[in-house]
N, C-alpha and C. Protein backbone atom coordinates (compact mmCIF):
# COMPACT_ATOMS: atom_id res chain seq x y z
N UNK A 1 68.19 -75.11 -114.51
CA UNK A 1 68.36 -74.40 -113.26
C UNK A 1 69.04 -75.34 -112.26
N UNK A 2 69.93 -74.53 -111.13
CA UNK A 2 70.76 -75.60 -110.38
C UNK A 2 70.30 -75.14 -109.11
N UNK A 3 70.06 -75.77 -108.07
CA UNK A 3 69.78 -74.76 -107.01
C UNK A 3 70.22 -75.87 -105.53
N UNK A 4 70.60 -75.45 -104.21
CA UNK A 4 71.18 -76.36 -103.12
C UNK A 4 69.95 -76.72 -103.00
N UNK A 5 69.97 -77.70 -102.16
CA UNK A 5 68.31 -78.42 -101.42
C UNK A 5 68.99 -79.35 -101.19
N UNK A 6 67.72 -80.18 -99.62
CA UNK A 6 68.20 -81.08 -99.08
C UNK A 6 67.37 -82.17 -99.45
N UNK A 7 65.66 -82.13 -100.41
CA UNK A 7 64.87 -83.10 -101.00
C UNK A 7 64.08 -81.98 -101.84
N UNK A 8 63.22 -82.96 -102.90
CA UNK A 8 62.47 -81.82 -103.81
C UNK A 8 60.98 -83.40 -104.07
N UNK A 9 60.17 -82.32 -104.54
CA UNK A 9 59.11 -83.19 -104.79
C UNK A 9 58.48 -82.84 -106.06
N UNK A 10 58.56 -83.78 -106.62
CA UNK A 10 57.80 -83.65 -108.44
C UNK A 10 56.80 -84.30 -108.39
N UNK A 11 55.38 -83.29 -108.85
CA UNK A 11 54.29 -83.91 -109.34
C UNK A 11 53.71 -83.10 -110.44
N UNK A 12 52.64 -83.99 -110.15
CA UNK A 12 51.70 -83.00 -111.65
C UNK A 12 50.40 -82.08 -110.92
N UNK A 13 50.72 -80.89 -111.07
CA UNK A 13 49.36 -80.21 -110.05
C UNK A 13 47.72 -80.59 -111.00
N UNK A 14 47.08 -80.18 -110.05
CA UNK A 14 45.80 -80.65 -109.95
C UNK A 14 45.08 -79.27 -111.16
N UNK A 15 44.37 -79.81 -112.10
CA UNK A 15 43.73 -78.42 -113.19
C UNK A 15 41.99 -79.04 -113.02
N UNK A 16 41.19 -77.81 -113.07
CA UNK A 16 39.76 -77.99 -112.97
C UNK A 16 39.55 -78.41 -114.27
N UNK A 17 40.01 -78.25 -115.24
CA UNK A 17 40.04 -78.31 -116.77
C UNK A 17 40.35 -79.86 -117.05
N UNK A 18 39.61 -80.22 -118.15
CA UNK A 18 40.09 -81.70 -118.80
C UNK A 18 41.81 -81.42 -119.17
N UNK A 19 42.53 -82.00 -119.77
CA UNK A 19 43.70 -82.06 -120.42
C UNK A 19 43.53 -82.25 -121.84
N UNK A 20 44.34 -81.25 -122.33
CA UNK A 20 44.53 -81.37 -123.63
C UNK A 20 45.76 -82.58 -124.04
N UNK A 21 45.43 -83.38 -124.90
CA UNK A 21 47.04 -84.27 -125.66
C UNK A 21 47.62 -84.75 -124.16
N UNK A 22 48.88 -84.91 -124.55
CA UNK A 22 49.51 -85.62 -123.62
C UNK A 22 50.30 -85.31 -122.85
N UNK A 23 50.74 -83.32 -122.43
CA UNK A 23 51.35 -82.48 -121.77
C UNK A 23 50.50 -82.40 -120.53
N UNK A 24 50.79 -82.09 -119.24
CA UNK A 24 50.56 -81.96 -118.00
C UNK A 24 51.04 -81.12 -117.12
N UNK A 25 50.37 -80.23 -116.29
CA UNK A 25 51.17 -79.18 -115.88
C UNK A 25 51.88 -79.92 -114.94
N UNK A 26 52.70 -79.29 -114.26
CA UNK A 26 53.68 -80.21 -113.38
C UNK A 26 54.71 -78.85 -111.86
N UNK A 27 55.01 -79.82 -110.82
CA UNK A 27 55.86 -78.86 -110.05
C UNK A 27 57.00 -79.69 -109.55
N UNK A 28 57.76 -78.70 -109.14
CA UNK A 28 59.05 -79.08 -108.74
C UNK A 28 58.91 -78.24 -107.19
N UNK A 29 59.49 -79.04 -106.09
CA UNK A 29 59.14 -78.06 -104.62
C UNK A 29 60.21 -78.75 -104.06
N UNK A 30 60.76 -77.82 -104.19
CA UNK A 30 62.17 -77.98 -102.88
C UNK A 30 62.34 -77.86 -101.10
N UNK A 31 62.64 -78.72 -100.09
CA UNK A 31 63.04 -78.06 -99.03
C UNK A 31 64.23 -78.68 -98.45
N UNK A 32 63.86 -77.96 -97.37
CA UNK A 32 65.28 -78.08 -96.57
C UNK A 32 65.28 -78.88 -95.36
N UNK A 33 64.59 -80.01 -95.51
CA UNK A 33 64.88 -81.53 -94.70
C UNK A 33 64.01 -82.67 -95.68
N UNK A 34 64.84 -83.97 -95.36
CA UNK A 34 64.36 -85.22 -96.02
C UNK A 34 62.97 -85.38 -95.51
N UNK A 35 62.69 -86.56 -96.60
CA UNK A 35 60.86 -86.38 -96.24
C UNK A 35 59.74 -85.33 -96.09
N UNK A 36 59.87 -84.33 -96.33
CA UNK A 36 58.66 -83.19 -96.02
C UNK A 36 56.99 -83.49 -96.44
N UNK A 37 56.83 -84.81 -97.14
CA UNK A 37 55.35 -85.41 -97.24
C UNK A 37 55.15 -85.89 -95.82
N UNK A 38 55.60 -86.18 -94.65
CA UNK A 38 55.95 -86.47 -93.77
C UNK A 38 55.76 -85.41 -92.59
N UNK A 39 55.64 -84.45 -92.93
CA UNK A 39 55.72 -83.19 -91.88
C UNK A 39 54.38 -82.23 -93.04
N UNK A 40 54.15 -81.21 -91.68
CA UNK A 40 53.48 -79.92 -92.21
C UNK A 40 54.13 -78.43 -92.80
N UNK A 41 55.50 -78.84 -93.35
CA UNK A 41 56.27 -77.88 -93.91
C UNK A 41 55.82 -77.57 -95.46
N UNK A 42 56.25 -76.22 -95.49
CA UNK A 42 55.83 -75.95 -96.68
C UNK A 42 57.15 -75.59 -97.35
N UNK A 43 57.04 -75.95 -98.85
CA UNK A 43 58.70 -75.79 -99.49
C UNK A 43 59.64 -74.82 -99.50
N UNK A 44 60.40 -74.33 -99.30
CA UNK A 44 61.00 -72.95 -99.57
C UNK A 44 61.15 -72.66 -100.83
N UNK A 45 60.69 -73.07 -102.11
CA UNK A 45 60.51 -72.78 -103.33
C UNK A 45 59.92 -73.89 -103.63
N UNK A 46 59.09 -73.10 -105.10
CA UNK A 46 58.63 -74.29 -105.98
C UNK A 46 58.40 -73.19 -107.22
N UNK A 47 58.89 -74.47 -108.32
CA UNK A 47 58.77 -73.95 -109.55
C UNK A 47 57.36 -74.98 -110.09
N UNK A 48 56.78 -73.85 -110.79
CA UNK A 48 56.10 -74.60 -112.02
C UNK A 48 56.10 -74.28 -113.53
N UNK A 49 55.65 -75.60 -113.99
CA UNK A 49 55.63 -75.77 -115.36
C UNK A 49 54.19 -75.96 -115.56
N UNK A 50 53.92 -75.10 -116.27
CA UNK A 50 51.83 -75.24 -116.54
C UNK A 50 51.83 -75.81 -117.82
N UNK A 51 52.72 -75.53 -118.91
CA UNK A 51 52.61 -76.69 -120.18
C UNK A 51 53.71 -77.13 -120.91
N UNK A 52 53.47 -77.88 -121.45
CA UNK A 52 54.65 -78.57 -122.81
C UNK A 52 55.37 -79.80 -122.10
N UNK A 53 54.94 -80.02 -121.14
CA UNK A 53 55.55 -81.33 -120.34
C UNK A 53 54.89 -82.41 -120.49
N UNK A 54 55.33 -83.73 -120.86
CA UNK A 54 54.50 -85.05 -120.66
C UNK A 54 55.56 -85.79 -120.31
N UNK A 55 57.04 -86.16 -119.88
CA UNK A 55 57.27 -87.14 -119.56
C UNK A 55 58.76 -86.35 -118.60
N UNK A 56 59.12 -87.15 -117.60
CA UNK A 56 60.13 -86.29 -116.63
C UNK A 56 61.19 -87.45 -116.76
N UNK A 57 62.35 -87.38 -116.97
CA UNK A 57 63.63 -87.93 -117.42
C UNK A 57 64.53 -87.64 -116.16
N UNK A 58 64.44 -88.72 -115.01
CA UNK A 58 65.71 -88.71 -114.07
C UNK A 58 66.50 -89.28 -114.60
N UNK A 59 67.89 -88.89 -114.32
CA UNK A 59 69.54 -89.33 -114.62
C UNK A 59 69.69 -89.26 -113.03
N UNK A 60 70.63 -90.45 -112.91
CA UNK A 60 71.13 -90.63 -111.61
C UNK A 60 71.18 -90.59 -110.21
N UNK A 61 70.08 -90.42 -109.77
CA UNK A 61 69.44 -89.91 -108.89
C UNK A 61 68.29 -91.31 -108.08
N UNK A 62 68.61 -91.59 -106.73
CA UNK A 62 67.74 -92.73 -106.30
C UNK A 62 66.71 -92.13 -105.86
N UNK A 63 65.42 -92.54 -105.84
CA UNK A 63 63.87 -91.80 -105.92
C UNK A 63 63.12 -92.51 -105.27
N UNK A 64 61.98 -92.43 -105.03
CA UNK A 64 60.84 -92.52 -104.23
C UNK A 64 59.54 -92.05 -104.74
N UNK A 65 59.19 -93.07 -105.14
CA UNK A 65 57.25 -92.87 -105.80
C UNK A 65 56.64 -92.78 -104.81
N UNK A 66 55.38 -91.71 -104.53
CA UNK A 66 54.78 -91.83 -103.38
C UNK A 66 53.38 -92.38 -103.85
N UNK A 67 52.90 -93.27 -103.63
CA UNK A 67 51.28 -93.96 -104.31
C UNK A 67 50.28 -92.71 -104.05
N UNK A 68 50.41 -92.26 -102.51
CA UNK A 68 49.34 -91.52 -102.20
C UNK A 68 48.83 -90.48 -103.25
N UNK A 69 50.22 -89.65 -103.65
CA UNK A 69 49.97 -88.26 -104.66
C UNK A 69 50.38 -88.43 -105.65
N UNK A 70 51.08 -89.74 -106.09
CA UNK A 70 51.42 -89.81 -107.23
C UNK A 70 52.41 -89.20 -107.52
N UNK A 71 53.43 -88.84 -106.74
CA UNK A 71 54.55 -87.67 -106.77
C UNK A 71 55.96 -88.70 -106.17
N UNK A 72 56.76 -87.94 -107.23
CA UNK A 72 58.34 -88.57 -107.30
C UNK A 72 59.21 -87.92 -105.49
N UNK A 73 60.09 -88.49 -104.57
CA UNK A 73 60.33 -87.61 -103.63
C UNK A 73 61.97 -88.32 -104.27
N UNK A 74 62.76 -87.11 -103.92
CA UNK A 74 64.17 -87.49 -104.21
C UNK A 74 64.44 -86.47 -102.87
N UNK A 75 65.19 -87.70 -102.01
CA UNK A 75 65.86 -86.88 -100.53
C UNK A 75 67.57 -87.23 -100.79
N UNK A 76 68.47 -86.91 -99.38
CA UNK A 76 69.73 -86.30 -99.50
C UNK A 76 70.32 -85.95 -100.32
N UNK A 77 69.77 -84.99 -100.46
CA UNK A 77 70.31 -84.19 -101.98
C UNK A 77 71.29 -83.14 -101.74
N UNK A 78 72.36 -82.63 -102.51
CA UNK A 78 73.52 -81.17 -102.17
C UNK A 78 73.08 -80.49 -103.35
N UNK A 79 72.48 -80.93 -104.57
CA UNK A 79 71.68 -80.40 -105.37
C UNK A 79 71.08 -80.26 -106.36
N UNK A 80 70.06 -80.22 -106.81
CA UNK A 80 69.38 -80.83 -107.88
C UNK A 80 69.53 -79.81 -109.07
N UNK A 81 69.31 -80.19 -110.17
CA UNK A 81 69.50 -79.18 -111.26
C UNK A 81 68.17 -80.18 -112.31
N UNK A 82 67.20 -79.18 -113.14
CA UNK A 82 66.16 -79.51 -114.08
C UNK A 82 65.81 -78.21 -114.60
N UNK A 83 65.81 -78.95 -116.34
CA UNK A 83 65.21 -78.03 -117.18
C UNK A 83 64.48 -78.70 -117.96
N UNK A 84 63.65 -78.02 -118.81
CA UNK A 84 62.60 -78.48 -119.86
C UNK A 84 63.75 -78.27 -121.04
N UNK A 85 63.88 -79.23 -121.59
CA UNK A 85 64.47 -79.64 -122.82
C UNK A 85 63.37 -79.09 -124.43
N UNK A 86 62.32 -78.31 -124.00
CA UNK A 86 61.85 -78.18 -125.42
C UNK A 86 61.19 -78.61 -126.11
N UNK A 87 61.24 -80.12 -125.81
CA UNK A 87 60.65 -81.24 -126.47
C UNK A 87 59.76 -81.66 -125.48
N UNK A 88 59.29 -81.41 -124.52
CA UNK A 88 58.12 -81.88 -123.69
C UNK A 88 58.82 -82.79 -122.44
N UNK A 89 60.12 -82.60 -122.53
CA UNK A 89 60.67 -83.63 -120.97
C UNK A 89 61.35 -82.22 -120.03
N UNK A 90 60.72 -83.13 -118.95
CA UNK A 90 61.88 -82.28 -118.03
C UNK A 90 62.56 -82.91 -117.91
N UNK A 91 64.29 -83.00 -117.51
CA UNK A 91 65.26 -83.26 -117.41
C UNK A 91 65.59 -83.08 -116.02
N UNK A 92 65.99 -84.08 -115.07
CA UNK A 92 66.13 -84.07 -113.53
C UNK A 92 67.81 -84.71 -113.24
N UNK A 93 68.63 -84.22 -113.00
CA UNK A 93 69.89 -84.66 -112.62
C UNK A 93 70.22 -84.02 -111.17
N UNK A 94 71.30 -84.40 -110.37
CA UNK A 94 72.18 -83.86 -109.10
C UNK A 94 72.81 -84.20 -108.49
N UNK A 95 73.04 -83.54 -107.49
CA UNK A 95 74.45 -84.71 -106.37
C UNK A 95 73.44 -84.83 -105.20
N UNK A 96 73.91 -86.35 -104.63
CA UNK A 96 72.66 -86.82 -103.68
C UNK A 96 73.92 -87.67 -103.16
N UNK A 97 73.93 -87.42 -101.53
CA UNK A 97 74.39 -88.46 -100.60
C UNK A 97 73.80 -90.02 -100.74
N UNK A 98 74.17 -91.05 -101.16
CA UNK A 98 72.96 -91.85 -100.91
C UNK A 98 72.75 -92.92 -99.41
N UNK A 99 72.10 -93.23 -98.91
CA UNK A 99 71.32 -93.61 -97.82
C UNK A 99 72.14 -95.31 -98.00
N UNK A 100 72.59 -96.07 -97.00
CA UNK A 100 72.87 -97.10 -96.87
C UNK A 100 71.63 -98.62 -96.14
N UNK A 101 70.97 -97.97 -96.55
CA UNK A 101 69.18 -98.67 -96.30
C UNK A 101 68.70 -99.31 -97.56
């Protein structure tokens, strides 16, 4: 899937349930300004993946681990594109302005 956005945030959502093996449900949440862990905005989309995922595969793309949630933040973005490959990865590529910081 390809979609515009200006940052997106990947984590693994929270299950009341133990985990089975080594798949994890997981989300992808897009909006429309940098930083939104940072503010009280809520995404203008988010996709999820509830199974067959255990490991997320960025290509090219400069990122941001956040310790607090454990969640990937990728900002100035024109647009991100990810799919599940089948095999248990998501696949994360896009075009991103990058930041001179």
């Amino acid at each position: 899937m390809k979609v515009k956005t200006k940052s997106a945030i990947i984590g693994k959502m929270k299950k009341k349930e133990e985990y089975d093996g080594m798949d994890r449900p997981i989300f992808v949440s897009l909006f429309d300004i940098n930083d939104p862990h940072k503010t009280d905005k809520a995404p203008k989309k988010r996709y999820d993946f509830k199974e067959g995922i255990h490991k997320i595969i960025l290509k090219g793309l400069e990122v941001d681990y956040l310790l607090v949630g454990h969640d990937i933040l990728i900002n100035n973005l024109e647009e991100l594109e990810f799919f599940d490959d089948k095999n248990g990865h998501l696949i994360v590529t896009g075009k991103q302005k990058l930041s001179n910081s």
